[in-house]
N, C-alpha and C. Protein backbone atom coordinates (compact mmCIF):
# COMPACT_ATOMS: atom_id res chain seq x y z
N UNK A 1 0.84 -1.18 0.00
CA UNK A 1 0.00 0.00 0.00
C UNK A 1 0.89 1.25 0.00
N UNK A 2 0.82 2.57 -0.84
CA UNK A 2 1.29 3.35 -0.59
C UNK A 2 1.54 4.04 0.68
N UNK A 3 2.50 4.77 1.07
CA UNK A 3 2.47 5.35 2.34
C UNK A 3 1.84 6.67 2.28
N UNK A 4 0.51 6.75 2.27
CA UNK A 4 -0.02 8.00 2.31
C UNK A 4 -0.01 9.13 3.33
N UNK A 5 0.04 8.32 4.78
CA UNK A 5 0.30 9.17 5.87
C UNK A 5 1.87 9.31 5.88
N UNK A 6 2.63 8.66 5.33
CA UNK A 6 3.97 9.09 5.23
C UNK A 6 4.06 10.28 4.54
N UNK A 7 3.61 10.24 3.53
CA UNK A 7 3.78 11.07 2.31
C UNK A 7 2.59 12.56 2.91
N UNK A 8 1.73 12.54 3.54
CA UNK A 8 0.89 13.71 4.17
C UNK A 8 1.71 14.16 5.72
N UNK A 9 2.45 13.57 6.16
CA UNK A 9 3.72 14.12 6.80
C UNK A 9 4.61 14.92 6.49
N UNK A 10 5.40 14.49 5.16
CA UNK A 10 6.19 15.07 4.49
C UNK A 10 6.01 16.22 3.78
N UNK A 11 4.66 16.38 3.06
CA UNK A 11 4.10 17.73 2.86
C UNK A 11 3.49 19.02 3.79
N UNK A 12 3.11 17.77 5.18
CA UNK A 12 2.69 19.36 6.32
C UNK A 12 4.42 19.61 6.65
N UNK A 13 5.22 18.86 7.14
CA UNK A 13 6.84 19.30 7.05
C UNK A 13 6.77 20.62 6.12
N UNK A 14 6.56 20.00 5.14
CA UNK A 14 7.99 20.87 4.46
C UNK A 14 6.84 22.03 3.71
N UNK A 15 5.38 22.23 4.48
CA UNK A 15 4.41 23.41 3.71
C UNK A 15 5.10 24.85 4.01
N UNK A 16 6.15 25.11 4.83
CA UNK A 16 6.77 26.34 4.65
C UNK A 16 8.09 26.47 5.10
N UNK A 17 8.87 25.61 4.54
CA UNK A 17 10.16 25.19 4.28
C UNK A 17 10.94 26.14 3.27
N UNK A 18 11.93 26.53 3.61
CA UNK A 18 12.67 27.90 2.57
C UNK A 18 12.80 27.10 1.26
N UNK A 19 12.01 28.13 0.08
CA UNK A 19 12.01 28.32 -0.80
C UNK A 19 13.32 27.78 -1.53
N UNK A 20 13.54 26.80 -2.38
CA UNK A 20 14.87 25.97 -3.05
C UNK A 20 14.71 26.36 -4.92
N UNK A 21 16.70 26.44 -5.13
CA UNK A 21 16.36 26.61 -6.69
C UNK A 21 16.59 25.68 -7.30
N UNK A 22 16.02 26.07 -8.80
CA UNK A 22 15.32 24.74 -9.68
C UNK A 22 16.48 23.50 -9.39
N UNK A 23 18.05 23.91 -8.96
CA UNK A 23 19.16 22.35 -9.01
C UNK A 23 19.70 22.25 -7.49
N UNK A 24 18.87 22.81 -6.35
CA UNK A 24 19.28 23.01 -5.11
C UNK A 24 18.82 21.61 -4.62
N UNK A 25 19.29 20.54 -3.46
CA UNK A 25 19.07 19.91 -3.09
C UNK A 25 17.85 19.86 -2.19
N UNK A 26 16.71 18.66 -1.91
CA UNK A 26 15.94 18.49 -0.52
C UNK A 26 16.63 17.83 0.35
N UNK A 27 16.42 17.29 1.53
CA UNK A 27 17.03 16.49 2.34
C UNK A 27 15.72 16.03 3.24
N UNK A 28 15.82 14.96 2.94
CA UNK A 28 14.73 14.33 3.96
C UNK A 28 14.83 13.00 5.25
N UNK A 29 14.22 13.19 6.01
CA UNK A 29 14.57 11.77 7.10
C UNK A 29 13.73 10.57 7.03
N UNK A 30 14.09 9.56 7.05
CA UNK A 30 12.85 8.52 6.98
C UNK A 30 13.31 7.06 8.05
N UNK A 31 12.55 6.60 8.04
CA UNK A 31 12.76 5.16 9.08
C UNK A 31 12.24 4.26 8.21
N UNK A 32 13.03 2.84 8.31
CA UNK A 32 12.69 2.21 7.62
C UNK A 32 11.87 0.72 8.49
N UNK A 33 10.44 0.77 8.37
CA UNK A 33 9.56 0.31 8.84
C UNK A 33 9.73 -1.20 8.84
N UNK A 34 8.81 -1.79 9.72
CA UNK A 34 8.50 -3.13 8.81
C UNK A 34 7.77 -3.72 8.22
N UNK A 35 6.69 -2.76 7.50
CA UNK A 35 5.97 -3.01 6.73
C UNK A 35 6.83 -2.18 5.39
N UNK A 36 7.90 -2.10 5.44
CA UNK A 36 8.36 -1.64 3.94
C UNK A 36 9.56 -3.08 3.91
N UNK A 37 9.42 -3.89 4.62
CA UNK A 37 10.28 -5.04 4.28
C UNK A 37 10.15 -6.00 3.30
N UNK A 38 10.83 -6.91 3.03
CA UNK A 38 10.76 -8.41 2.19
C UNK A 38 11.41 -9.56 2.75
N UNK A 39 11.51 -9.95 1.89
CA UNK A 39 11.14 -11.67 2.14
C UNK A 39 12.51 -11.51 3.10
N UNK A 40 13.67 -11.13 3.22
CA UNK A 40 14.99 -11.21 3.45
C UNK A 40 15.30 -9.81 4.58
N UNK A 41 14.16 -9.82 5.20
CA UNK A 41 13.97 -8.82 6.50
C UNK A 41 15.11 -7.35 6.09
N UNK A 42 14.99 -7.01 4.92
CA UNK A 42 15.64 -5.67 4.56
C UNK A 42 14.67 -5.07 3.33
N UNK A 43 15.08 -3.68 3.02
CA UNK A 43 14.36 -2.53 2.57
C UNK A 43 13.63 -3.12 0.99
N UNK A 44 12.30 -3.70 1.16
CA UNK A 44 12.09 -3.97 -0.35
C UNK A 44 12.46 -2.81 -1.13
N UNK A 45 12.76 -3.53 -2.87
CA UNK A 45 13.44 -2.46 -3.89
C UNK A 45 12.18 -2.21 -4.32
N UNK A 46 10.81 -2.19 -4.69
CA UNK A 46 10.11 -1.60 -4.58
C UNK A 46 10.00 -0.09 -3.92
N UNK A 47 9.90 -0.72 -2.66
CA UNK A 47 9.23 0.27 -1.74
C UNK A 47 10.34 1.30 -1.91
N UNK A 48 11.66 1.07 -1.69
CA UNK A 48 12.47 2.65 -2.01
C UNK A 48 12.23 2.81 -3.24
N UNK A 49 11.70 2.78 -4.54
CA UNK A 49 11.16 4.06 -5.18
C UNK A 49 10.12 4.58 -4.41
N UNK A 50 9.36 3.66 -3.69
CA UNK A 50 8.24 4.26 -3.01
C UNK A 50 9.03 5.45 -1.94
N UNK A 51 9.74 5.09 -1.51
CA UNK A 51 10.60 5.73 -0.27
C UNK A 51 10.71 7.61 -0.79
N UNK A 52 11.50 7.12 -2.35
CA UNK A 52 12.05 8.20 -3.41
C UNK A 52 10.99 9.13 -3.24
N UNK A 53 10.09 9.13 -3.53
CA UNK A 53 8.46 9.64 -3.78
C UNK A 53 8.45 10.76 -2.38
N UNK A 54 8.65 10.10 -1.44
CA UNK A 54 8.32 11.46 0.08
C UNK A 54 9.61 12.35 -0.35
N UNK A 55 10.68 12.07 -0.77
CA UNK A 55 11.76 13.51 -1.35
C UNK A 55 11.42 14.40 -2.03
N UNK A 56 10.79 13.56 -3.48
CA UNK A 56 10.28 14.18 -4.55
C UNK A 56 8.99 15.59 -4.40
N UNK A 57 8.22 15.01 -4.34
CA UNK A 57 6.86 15.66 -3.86
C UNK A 57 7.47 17.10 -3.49
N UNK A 58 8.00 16.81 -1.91
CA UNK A 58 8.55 17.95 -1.33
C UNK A 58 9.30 18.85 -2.26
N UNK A 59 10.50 18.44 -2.36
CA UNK A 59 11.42 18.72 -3.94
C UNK A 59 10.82 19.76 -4.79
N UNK A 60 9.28 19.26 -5.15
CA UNK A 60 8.79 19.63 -6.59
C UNK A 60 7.61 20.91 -5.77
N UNK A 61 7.58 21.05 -4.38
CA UNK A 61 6.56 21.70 -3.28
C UNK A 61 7.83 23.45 -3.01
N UNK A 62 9.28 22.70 -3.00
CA UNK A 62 9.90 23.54 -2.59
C UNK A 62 10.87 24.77 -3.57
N UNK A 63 10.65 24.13 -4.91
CA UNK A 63 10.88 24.55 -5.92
C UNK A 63 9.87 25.85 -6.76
N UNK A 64 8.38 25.58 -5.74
CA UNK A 64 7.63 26.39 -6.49
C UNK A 64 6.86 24.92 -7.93
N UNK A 65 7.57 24.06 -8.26
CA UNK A 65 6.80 23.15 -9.23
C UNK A 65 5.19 22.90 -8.76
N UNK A 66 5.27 22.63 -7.75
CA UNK A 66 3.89 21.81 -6.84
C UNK A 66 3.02 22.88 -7.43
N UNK A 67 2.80 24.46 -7.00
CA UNK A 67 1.96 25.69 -6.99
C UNK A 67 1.57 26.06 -8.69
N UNK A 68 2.69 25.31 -9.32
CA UNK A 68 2.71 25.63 -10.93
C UNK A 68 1.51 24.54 -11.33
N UNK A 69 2.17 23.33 -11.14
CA UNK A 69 1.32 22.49 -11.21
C UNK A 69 -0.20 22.22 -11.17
N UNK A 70 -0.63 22.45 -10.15
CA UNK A 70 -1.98 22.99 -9.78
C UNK A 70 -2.27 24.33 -10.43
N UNK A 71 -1.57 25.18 -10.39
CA UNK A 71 -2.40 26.52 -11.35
C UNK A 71 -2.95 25.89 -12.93
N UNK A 72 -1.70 25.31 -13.66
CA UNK A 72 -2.19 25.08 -14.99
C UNK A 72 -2.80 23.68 -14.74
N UNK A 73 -3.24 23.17 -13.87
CA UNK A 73 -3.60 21.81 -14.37
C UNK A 73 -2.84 20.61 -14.67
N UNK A 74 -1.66 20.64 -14.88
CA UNK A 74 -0.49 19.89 -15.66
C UNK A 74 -0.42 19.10 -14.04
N UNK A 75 0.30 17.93 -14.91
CA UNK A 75 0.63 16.81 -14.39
C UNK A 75 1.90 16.35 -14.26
N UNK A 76 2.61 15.60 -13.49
CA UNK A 76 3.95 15.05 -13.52
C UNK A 76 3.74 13.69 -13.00
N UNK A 77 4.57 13.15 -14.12
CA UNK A 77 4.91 11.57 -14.33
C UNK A 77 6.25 10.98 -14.08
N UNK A 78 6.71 9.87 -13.95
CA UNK A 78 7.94 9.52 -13.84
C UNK A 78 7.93 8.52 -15.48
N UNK A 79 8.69 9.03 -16.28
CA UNK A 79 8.99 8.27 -17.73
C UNK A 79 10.24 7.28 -17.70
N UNK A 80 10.87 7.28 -16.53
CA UNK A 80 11.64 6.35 -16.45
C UNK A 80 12.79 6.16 -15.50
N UNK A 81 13.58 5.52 -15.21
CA UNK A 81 14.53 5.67 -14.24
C UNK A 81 15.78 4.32 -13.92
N UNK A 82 16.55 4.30 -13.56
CA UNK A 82 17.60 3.53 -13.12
C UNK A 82 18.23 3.76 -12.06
N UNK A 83 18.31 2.43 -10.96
CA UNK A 83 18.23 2.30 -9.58
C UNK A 83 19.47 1.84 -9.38
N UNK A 84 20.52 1.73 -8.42
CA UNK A 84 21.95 1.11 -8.31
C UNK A 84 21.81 0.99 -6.35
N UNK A 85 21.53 -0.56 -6.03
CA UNK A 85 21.46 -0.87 -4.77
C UNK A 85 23.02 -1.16 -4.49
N UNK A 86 23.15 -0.40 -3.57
CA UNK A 86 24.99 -1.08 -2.97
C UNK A 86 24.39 -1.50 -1.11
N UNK A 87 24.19 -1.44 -0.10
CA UNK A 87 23.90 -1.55 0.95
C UNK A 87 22.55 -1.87 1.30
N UNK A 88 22.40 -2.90 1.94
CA UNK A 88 21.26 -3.07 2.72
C UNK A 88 20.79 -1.89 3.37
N UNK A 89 19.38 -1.80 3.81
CA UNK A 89 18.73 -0.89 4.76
C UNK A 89 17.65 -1.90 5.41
N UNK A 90 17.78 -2.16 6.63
CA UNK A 90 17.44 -3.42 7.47
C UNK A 90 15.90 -2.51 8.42
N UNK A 91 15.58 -2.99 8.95
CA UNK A 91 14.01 -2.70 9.75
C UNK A 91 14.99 -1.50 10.91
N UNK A 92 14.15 -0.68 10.68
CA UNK A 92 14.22 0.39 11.87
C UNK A 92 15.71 1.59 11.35
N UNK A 93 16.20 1.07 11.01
CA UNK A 93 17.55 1.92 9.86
C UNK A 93 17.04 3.16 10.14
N UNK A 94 17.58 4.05 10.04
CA UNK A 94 17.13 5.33 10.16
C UNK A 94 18.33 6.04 8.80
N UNK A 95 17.34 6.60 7.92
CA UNK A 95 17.77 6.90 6.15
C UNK A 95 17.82 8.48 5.89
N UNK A 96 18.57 8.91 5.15
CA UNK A 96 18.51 10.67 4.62
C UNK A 96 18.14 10.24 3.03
N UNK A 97 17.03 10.80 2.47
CA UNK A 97 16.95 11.31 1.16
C UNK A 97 17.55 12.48 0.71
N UNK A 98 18.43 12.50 0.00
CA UNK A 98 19.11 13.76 -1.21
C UNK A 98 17.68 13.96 -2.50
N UNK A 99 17.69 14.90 -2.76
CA UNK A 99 16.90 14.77 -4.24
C UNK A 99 16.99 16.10 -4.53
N UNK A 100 17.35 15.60 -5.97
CA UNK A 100 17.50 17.33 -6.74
C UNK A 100 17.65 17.30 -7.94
N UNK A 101 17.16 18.70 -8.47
CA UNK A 101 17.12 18.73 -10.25
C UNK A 101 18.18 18.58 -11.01
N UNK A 102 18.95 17.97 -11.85
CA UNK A 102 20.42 17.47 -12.04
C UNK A 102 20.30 18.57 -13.67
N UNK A 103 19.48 18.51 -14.39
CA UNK A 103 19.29 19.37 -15.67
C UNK A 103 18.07 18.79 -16.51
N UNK A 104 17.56 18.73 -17.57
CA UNK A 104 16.67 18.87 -18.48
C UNK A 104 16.96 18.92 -20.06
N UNK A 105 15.99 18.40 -20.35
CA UNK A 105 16.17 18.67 -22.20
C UNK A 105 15.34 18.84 -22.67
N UNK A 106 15.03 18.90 -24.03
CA UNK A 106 13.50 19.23 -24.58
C UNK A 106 12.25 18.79 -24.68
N UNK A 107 12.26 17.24 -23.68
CA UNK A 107 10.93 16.80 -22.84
C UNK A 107 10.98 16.65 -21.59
N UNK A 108 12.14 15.84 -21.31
CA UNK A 108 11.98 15.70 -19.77
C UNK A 108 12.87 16.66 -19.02
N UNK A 109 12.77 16.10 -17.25
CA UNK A 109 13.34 16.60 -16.86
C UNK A 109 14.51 15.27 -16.23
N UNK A 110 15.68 15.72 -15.78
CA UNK A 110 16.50 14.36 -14.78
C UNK A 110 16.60 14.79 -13.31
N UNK A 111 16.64 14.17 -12.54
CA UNK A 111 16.89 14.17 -11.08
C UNK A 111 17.87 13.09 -10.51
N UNK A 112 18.22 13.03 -9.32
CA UNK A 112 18.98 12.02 -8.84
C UNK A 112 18.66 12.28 -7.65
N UNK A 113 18.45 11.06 -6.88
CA UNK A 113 17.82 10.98 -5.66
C UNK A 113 19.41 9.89 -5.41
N UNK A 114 19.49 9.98 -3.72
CA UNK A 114 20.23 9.20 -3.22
C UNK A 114 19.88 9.13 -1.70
N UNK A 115 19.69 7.49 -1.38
CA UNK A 115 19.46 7.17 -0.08
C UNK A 115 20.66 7.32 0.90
N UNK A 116 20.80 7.50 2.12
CA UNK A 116 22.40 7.44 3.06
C UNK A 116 21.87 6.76 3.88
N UNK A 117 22.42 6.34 4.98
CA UNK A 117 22.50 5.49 5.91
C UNK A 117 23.84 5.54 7.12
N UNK A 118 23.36 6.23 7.85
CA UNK A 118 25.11 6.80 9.11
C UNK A 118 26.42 7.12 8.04
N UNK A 119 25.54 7.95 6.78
CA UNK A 119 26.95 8.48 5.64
C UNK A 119 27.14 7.86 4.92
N UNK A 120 26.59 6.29 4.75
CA UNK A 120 27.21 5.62 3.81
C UNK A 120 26.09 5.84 2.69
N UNK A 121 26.19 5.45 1.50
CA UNK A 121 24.90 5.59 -0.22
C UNK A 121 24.55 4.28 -0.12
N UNK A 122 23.43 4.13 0.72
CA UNK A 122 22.30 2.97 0.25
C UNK A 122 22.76 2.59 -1.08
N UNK A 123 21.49 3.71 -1.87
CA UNK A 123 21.12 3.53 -3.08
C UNK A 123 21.24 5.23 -3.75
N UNK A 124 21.47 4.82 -4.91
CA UNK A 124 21.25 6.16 -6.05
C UNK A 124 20.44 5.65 -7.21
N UNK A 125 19.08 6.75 -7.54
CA UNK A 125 18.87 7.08 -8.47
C UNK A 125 18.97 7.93 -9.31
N UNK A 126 18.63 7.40 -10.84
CA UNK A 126 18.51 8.29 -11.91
C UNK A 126 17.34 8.31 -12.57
N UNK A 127 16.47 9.21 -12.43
CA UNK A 127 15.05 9.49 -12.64
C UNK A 127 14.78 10.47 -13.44
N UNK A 128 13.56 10.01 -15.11
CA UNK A 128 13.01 11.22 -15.93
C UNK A 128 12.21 11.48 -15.69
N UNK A 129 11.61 12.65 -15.47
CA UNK A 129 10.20 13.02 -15.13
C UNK A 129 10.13 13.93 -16.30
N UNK A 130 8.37 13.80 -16.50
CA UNK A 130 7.74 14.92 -17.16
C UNK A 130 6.53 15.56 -16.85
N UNK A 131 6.89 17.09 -17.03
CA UNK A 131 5.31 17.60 -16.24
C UNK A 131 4.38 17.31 -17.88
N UNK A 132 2.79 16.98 -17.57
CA UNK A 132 2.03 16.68 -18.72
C UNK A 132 1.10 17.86 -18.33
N UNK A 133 0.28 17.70 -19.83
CA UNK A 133 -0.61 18.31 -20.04
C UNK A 133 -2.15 17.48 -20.72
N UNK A 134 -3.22 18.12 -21.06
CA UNK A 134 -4.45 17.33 -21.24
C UNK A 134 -3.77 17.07 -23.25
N UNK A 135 -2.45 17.95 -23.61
CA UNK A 135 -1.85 17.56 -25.20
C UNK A 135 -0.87 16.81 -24.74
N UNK A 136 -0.23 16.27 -23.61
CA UNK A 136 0.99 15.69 -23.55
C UNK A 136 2.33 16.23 -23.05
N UNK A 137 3.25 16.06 -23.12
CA UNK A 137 3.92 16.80 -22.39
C UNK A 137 4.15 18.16 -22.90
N UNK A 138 4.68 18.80 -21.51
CA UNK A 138 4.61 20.15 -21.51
C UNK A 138 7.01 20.00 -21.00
N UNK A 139 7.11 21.24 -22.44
CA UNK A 139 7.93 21.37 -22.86
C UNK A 139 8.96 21.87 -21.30
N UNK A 140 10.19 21.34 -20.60
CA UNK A 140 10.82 21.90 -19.48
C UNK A 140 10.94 23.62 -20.21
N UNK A 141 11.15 23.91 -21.12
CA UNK A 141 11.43 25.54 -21.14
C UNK A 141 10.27 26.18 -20.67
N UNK A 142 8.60 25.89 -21.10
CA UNK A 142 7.64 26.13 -21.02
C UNK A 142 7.35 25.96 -19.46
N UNK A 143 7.66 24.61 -18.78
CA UNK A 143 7.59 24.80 -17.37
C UNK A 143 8.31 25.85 -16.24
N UNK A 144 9.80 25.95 -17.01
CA UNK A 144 10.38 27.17 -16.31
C UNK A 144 9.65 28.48 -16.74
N UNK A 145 8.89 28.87 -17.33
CA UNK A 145 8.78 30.01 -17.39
C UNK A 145 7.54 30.09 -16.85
N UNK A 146 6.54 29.35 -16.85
CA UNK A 146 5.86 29.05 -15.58
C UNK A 146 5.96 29.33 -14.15
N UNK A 147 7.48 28.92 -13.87
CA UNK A 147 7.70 29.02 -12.57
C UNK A 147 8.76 30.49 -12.65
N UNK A 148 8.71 31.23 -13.76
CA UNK A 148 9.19 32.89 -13.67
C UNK A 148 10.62 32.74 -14.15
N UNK A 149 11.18 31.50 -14.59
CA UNK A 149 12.81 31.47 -14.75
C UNK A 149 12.89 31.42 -16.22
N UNK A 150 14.10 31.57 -16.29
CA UNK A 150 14.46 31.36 -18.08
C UNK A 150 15.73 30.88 -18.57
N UNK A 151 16.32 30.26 -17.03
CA UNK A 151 17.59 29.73 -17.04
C UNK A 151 17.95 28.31 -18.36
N UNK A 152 19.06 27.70 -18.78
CA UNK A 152 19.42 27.11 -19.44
C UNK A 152 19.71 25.61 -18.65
N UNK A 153 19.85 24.35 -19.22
CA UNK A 153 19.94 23.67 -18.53
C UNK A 153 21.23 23.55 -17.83
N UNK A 154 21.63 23.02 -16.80
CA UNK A 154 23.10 22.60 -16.16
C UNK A 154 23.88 21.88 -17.55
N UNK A 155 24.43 21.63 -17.77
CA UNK A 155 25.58 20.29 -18.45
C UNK A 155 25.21 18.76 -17.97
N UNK A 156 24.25 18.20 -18.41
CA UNK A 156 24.11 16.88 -18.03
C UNK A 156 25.61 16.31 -17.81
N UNK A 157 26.20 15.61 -16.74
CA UNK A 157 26.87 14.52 -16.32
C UNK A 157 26.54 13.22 -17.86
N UNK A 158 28.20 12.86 -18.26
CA UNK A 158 28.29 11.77 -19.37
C UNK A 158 27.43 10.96 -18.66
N UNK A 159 27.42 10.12 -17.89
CA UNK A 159 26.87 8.95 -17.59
C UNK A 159 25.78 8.89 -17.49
N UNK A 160 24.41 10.36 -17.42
CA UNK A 160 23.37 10.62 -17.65
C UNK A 160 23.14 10.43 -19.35
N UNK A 161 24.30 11.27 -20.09
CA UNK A 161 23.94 11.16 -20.68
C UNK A 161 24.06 10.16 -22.07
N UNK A 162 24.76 8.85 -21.34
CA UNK A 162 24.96 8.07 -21.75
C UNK A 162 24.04 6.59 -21.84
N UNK A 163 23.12 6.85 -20.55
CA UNK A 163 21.92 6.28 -20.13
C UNK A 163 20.89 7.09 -20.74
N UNK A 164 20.58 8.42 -21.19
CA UNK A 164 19.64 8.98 -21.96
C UNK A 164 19.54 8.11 -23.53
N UNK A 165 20.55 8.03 -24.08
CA UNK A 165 21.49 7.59 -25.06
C UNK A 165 20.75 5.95 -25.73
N UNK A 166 21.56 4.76 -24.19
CA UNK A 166 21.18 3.95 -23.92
C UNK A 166 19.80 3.46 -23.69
N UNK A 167 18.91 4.80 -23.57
CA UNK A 167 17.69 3.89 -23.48
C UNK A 167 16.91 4.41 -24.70
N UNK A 168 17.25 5.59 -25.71
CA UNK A 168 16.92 5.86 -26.48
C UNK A 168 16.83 4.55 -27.75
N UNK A 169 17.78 4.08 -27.69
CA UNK A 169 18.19 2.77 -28.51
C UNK A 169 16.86 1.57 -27.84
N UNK A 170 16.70 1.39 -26.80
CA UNK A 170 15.45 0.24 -26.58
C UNK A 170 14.62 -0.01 -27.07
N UNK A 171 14.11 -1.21 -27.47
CA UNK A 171 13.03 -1.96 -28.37
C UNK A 171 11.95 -1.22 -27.50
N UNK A 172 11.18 -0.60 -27.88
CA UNK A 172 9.46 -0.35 -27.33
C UNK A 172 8.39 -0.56 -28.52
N UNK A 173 7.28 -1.21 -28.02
CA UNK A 173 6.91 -1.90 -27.17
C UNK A 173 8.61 -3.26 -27.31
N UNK A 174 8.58 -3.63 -26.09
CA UNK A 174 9.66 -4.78 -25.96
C UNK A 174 8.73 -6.10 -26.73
N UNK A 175 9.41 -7.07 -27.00
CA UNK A 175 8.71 -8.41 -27.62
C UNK A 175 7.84 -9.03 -26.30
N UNK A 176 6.87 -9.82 -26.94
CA UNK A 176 5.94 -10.97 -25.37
C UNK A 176 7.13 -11.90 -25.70
């Protein structure tokens, strides 16, 4: 089940939390329950994207995205992503979420979220999002100016954009 009261925590938190820019980091705290476990009494890989999600939200709340969002109607999706587990996160763990806007291109946007654990990197993601519309997506230049900016993107990192690259090349639909 989603964590909804997790996630309605994380938004009364952070409803007047200083104002962050579009590539500034969130930082969030979380515990790791035992109803977010598996079979092997540590952090289902599921559930940390689920985990990812209470950073995000906030992230997209503290950026000014959230207020944009709701004015025009538009929507945000996750179009794709790649996960890299190095460390367990065991029942009761106590976790920091990183999450922040890494740069953009002419549909999506990228982020990178990273789990810690007493300093050490759980996990890192690499996540596309796109804000939509009732035509489909809505262009990142078009969303910044929405949110009053007119900045250019950062320099995507090779290995972003080598995985942009890499998945551009994928069979879709994949074969049954």
């Amino acid at each position: 089940m989603y964590p909804f009261v997790r996630m309605a925590k994380e938004i009364w938190k952070n409803r007047r939390a200083a104002p962050l820019g579009i590539t500034d980091a969130h930082v969030s705290h979380h515990i790791c329950w035992p109803w977010d476990l598996d079979f092997w009494a540590e952090l289902n890989n599921g559930r940390t994207l689920t985990l990812f999600d209470l950073g995000r939200i906030p992230l997209a709340m503290r950026t000014g995205l959230g207020d944009v969002i709701r004015k025009h109607r538009w929507g945000i999706t996750v179009a794709g992503n790649t996960l890299r587990y190095r460390r367990r996160v065991r029942m009761f763990d106590r976790v920091e979420i990183v999450s922040r806007c890494i740069g953009w291109d002419h549909r999506f946007i990228y982020m990178e979220q990273s789990m810690w654990r007493a300093g050490e990197c759980t996990s890192h993601m690499l996540l596309r999002s796109a804000v939509t519309s009732k035509s489909g997506i809505v262009a990142p230049p078009e969303v910044l100016a929405a949110l009053g900016r007119a900045e250019a993107s950062p320099e995507l990192p090779d290995w972003v954009k080598a995985w942009i690259a890499a998945d551009a090349e994928r069979l879709w639909p994949p074969r049954r």
